[in-house]
Protein backbone atom coordinates (compact mmCIF):
# COMPACT_ATOMS: atom_id res chain seq x y z
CA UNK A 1 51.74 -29.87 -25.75
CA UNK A 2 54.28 -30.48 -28.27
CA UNK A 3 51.71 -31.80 -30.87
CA UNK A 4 49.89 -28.51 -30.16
CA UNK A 5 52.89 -26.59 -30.92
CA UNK A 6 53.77 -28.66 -33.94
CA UNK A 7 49.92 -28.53 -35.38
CA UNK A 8 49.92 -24.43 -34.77
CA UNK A 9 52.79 -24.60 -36.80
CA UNK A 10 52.34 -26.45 -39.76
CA UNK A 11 48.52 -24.55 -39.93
CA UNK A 12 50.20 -21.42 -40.40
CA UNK A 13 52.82 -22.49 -42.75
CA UNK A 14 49.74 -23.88 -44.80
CA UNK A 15 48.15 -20.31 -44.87
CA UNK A 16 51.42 -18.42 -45.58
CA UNK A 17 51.72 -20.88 -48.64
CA UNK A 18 48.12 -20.55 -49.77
CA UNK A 19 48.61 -16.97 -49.60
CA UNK A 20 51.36 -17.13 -51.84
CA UNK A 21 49.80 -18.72 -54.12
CA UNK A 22 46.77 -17.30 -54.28
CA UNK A 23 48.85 -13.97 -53.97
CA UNK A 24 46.26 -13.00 -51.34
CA UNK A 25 47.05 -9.56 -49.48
CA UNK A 26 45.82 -8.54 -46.30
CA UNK A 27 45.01 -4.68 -47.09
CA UNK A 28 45.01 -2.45 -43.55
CA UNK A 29 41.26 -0.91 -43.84
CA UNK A 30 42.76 2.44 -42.09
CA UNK A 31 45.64 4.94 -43.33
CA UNK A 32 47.32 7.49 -41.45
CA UNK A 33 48.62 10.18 -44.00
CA UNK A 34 50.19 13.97 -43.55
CA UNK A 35 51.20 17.07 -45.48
CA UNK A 36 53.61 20.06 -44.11
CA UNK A 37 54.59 22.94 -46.93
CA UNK A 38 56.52 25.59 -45.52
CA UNK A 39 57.06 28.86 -47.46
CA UNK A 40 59.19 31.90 -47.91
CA UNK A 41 57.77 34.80 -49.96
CA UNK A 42 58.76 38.42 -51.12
CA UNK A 43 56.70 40.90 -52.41
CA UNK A 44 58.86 43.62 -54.00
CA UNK A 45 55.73 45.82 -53.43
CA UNK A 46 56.21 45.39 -49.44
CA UNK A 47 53.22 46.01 -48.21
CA UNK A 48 52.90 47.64 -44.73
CA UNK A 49 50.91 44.90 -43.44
CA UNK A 50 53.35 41.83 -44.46
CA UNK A 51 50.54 40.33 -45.91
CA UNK A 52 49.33 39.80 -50.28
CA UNK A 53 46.61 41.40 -51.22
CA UNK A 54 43.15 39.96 -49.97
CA UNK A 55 42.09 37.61 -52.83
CA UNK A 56 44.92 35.90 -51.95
CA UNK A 57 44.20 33.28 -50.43
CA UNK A 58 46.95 30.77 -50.58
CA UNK A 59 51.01 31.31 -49.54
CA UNK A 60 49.32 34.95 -48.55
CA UNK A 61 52.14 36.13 -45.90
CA UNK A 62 55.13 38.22 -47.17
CA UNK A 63 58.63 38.86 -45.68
CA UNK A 64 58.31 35.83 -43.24
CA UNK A 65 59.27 31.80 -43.03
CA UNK A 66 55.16 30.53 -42.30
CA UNK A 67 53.16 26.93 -42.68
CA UNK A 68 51.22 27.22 -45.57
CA UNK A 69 49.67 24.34 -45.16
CA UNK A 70 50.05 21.34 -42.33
CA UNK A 71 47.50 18.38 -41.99
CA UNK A 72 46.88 14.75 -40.91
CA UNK A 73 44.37 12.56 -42.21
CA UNK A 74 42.67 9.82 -41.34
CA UNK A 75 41.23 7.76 -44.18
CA UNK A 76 38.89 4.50 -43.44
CA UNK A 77 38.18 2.45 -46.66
CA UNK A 78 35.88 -1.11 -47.25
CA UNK A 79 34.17 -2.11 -49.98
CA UNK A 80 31.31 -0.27 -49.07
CA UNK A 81 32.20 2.31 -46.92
CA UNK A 82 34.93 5.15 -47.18
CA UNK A 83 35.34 8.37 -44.66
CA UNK A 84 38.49 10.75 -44.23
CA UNK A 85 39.12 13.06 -41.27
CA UNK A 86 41.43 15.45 -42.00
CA UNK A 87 42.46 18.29 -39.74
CA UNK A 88 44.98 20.85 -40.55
CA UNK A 89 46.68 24.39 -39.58
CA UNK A 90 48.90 27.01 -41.39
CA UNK A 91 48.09 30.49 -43.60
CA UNK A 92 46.21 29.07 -46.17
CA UNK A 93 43.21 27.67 -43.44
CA UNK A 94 43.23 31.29 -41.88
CA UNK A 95 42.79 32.98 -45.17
CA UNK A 96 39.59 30.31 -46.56
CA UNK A 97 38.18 29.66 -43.20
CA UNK A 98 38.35 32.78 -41.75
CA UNK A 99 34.34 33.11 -41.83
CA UNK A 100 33.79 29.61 -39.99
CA UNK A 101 32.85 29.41 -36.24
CA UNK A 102 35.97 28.54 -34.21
CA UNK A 103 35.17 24.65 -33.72
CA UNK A 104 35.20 24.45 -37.53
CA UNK A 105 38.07 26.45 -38.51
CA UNK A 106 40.70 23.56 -38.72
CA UNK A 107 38.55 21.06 -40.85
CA UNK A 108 40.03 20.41 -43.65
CA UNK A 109 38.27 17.19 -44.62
CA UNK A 110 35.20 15.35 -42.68
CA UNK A 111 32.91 13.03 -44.41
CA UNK A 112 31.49 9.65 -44.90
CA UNK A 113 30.51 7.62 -47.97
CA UNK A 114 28.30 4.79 -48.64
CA UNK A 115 28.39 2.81 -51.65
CA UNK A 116 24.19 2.07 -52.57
CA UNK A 117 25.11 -0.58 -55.27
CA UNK A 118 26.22 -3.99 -55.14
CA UNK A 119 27.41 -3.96 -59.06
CA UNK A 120 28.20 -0.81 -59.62
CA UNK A 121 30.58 2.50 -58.79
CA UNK A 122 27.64 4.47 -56.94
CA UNK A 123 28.26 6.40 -53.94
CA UNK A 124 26.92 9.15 -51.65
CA UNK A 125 28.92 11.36 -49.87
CA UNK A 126 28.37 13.99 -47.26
CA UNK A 127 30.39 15.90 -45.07
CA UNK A 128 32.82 18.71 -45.44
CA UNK A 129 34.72 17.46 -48.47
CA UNK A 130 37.14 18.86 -51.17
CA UNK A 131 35.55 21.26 -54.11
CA UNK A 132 34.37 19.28 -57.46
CA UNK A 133 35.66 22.63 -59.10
CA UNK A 134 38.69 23.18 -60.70
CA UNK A 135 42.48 21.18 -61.33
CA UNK A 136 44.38 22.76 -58.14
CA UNK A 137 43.68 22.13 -54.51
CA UNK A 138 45.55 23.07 -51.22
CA UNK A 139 48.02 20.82 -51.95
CA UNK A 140 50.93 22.03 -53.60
CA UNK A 141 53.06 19.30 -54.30
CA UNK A 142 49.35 17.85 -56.44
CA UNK A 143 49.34 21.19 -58.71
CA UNK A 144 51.78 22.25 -61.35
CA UNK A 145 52.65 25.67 -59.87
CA UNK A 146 54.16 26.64 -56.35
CA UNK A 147 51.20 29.29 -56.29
CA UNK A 148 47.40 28.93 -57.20
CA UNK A 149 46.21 30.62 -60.03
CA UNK A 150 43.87 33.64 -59.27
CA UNK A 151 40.79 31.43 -60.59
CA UNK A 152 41.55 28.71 -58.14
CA UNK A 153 42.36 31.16 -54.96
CA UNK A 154 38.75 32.73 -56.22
CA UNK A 155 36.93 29.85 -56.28
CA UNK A 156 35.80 26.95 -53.89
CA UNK A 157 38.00 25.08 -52.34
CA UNK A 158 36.35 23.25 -50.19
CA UNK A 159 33.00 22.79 -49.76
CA UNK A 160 30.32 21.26 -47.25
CA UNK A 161 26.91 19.15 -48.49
CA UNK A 162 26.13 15.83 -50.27
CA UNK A 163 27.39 14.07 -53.48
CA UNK A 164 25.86 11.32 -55.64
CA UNK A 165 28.50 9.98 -58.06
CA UNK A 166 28.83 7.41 -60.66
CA UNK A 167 31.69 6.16 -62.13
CA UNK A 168 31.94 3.99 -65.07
CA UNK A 169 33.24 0.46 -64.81
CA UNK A 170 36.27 1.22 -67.31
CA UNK A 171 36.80 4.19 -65.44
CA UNK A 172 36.82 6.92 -68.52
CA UNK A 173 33.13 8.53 -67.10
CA UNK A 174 32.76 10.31 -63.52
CA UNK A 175 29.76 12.18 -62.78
CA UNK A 176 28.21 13.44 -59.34
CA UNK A 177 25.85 15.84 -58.87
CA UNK A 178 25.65 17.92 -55.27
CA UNK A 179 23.56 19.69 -52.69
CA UNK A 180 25.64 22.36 -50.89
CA UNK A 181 25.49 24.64 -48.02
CA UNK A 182 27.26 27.14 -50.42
CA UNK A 183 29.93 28.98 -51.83
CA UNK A 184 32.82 27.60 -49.88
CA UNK A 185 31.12 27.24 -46.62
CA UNK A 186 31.25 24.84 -43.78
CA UNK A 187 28.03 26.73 -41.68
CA UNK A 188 25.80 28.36 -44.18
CA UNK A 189 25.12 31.71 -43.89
CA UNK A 190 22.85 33.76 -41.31
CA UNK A 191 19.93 34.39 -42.75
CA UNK A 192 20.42 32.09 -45.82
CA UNK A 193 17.88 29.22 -46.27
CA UNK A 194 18.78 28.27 -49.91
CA UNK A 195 20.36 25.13 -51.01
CA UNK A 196 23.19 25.30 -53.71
CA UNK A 197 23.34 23.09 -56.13
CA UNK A 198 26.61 21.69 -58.49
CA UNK A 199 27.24 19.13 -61.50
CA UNK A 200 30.82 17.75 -62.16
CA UNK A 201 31.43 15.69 -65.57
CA UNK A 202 35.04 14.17 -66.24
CA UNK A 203 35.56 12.01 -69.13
CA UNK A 204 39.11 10.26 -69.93
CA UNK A 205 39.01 9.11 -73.01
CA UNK A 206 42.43 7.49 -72.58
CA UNK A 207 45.37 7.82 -69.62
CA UNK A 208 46.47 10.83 -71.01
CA UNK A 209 44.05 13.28 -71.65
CA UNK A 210 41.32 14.63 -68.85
CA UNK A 211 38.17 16.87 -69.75
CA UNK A 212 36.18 18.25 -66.90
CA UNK A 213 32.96 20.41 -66.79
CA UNK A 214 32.01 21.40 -63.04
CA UNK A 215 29.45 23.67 -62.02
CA UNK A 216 27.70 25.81 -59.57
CA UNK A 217 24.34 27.12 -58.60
CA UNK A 218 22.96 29.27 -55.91
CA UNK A 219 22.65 31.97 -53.43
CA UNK A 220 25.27 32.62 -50.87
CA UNK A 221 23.80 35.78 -49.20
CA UNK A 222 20.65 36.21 -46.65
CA UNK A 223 17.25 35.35 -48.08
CA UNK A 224 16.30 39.38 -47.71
CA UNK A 225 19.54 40.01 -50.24
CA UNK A 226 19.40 36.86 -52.12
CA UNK A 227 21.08 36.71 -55.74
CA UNK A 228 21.41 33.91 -57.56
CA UNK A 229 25.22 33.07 -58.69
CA UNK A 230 25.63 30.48 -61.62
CA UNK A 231 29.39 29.44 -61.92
CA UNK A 232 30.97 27.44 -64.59
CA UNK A 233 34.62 25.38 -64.31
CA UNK A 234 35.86 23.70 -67.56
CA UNK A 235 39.93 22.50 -67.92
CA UNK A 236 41.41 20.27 -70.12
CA UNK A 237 45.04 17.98 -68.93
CA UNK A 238 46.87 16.76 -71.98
CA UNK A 239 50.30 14.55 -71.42
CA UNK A 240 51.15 15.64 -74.76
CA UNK A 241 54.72 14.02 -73.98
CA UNK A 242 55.89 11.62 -71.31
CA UNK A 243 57.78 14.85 -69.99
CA UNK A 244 55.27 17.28 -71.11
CA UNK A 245 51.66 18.54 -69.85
CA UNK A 246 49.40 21.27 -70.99
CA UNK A 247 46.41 22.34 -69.07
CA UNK A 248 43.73 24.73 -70.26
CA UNK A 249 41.01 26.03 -68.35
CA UNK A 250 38.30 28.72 -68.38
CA UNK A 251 36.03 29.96 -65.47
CA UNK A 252 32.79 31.72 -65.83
CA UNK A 253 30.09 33.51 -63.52
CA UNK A 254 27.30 35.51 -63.33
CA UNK A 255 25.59 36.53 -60.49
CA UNK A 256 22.17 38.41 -59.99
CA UNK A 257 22.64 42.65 -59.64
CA UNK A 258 19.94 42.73 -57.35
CA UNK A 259 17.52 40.34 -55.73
CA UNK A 260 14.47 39.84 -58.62
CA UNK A 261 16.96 41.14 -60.83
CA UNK A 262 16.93 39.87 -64.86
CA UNK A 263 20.24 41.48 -65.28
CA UNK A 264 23.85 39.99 -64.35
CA UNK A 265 27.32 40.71 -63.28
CA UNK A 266 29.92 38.83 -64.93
CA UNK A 267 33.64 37.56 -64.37
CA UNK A 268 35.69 35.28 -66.44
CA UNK A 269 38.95 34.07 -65.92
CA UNK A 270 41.06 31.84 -68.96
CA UNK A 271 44.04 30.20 -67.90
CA UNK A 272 47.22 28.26 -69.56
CA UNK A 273 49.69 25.69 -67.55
CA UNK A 274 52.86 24.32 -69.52
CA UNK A 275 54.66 21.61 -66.97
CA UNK A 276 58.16 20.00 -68.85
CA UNK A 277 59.95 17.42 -66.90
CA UNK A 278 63.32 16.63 -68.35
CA UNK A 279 64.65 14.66 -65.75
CA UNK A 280 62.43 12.61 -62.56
CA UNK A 281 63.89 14.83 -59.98
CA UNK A 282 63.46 18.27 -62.34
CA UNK A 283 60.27 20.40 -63.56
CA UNK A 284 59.75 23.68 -64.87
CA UNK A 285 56.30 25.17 -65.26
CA UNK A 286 54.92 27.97 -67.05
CA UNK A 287 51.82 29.75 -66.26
CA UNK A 288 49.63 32.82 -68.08
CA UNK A 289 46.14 33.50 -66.91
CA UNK A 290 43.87 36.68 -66.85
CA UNK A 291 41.19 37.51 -64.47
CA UNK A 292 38.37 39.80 -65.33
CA UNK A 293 35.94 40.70 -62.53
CA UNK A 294 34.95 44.80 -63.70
CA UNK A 295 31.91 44.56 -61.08
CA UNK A 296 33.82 43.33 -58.00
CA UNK A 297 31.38 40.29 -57.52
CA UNK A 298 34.26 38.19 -56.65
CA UNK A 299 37.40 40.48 -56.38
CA UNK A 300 36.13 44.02 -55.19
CA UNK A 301 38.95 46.76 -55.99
CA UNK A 302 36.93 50.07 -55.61
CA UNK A 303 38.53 51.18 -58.74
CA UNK A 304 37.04 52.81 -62.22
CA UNK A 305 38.15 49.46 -64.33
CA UNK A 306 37.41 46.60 -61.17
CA UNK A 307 39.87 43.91 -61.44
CA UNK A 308 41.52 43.11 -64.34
CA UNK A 309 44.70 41.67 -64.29
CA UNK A 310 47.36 39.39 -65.58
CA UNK A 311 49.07 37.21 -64.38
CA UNK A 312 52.60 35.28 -65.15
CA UNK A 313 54.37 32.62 -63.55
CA UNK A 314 57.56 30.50 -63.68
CA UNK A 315 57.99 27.54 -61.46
CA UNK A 316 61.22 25.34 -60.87
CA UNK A 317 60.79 21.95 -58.83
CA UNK A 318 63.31 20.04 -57.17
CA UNK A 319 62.86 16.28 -56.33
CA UNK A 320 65.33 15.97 -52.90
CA UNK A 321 63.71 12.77 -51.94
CA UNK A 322 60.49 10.84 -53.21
CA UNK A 323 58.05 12.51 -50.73
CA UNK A 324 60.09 16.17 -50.27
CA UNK A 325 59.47 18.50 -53.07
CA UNK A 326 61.89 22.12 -52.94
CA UNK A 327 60.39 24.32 -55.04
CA UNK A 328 60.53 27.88 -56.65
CA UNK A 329 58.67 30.78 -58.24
CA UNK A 330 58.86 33.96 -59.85
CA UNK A 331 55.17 35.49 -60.42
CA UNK A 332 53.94 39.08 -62.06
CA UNK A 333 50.72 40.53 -62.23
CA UNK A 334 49.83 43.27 -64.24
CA UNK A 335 46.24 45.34 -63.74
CA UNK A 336 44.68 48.30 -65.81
CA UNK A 337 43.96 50.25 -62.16
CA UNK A 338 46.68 50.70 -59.37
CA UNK A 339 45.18 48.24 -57.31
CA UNK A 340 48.67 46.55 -55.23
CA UNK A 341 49.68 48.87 -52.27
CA UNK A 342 53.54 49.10 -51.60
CA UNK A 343 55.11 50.29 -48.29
CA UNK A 344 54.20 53.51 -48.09
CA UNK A 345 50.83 52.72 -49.02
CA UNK A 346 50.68 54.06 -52.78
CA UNK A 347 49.29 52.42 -55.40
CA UNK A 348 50.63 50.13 -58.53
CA UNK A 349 49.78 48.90 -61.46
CA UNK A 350 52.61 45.86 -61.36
CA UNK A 351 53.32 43.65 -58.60
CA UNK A 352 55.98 41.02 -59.05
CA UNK A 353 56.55 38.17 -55.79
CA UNK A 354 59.54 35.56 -55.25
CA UNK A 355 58.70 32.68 -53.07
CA UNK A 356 60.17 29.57 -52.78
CA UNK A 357 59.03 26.23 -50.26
CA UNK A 358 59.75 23.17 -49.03
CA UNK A 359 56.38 20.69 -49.47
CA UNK A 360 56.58 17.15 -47.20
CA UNK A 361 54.09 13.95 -48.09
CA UNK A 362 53.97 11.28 -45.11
């Protein structure tokens, strides 16, 4: 028995040493991983219904402490397999999945992937995953700005289909190209038997800079109704500065005026980020967009002019520890119609929001 124990013994001590020196580590296949952002806000419009205006989509409660956003994932990872589960609660799911059946309303990620080459970076993916389009997500603490933009909030999300993707060996190329089930959509629509399609290009030409062209193609209404939407996402991330980022991005669509129809609707929306970050626990973040939507295609205001607004923004972040994130905003939009309703249910032409939160990474 004791030459057992003393065998056992010294064969371990072997491996520990051969892993040292090989520097071998034993990587844990499955993570656990969470997000909680709670949120303050104050519209000094006050609406009578403590809520922002409905393409708002994102921190959209007023004159209340809320979740924004709470969520735990699961994330499996081989070398030839990856999924992620990832269920969550809070304003923000209300507001995007408030047209998915009630066993579907809380998915924020669900989806498998399968890696189809030996030698290469070539995988399929399909599930309910996270939108190829644009630079901001759900995530606060991943974006520059407390808020989304009014491109992002407009835009997918999320969406629900099946991705082939490439990525170069040096990693400076990603493409995919996709097969969706729509316009932000989990369950397509009733009555809709159209595949969407969508095309995302990034290229990195070095750890600093980030170019990305995503797109989008399809109908997202019944087959008797259907017009075709064609959507375009392009952005540009430049670390100009080891404390300094600019992104630029510009969002365009089109979309069918009737079914048959030669002739289009059209929105665009341009948009500038400045992020400066004197200090590792410190950032500041400016933001100018405009959103032009005179049809309503997206944003539907009932008004002579549609939507067309601007909007300005001015962030402060807070570092309390490594994965807690206090942050601040100050945001104004300006439209050409009186389109923001204040207490007593008139109209505006100016609506200006403080909201501050407290964003948690586990």
């Amino acid at each position: 028995m004791k030459k057992y124990i003393i065998s056992s013994l010294l064969l371990l001590g072997t491996i520990h040493i051969l892993q040292a020196q090989e520097n071998v580590e034993i990587k844990n296949p499955l993570t656990i991983s969470g997000y909680v952002e709670v949120y303050s806000q104050y519209d000094f419009s006050n609406p009578k219904n403590n809520s922002r205006p409905g393409y708002v989509y994102s921190h959209h409660r007023n004159n209340e402490v809320n979740l924004n956003f709470g969520m735990i994932k699961l994330n499996y990872e081989s070398d030839r397999i990856r999924t992620n589960l990832a269920l969550a609660a809070g304003t923000y799911m209300n507001a995007n999945y408030a047209a998915e059946p009630v066993t579907l309303k809380n998915i924020y990620e669900a989806n498998v992937g399968i890696k189809i080459s030996e030698k290469h970076n070539l995988w399929i993916d399909a599930g309910v995953l996270p939108s190829h389009i644009g630079f901001e997500s759900a995530i606060s603490k991943d974006c520059y700005t407390l808020t989304r933009s009014i491109g992002a909030d407009n835009s997918p999300y999320f969406e629900t289909g099946a991705k082939i993707s490439y990525t170069t060996d040096d990693g400076k190329w990603m493409m995919s190209g996709l097969v969706l089930n729509g316009w932000q959509r989990i369950q397509r629509i009733d009555g809709n038997s159209t595949p969407a399609f969508g095309h995302q290009l990034t290229y990195r030409p070095t750890d600093k800079i980030t170019l990305n062209s995503s797109s989008f193609i399809g109908n997202d209404k019944a087959d008797s109704v259907r017009q075709m939407r064609y959507f375009h996402n392009f952005y540009g991330q430049f670390q100009l500065h080891d404390k300094f980022t600019v992104i630029t991005g510009f969002d365009i669509g089109a979309e069918q005026k009737e079914k048959g129809s030669s002739h289009y609707n059209t929105w665009f929306t341009p948009v500038l980020i400045a992020s400066y970050k004197p200090h590792d626990d410190f950032a500041i973040a400016l933001r100018g967009e405009y959103y032009q939507d005179k049809k309503g295609i997206i944003i539907n205001t009932g008004t002579t002019n549609g939507f067309q607004t601007f909007g300005y923004s001015f962030s402060v972040d807070y570092v309390v520890f490594s994965n807690l994130v206090w942050r601040t905003e100050l945001k104004r939009l300006q439209s050409k119609d009186a389109i923001f309703a204040d207490r007593n249910d008139s109209l505006e032409k100016d609506n200006m929001i403080g909201i501050t939160s407290l964003a948690l990474r586990f």
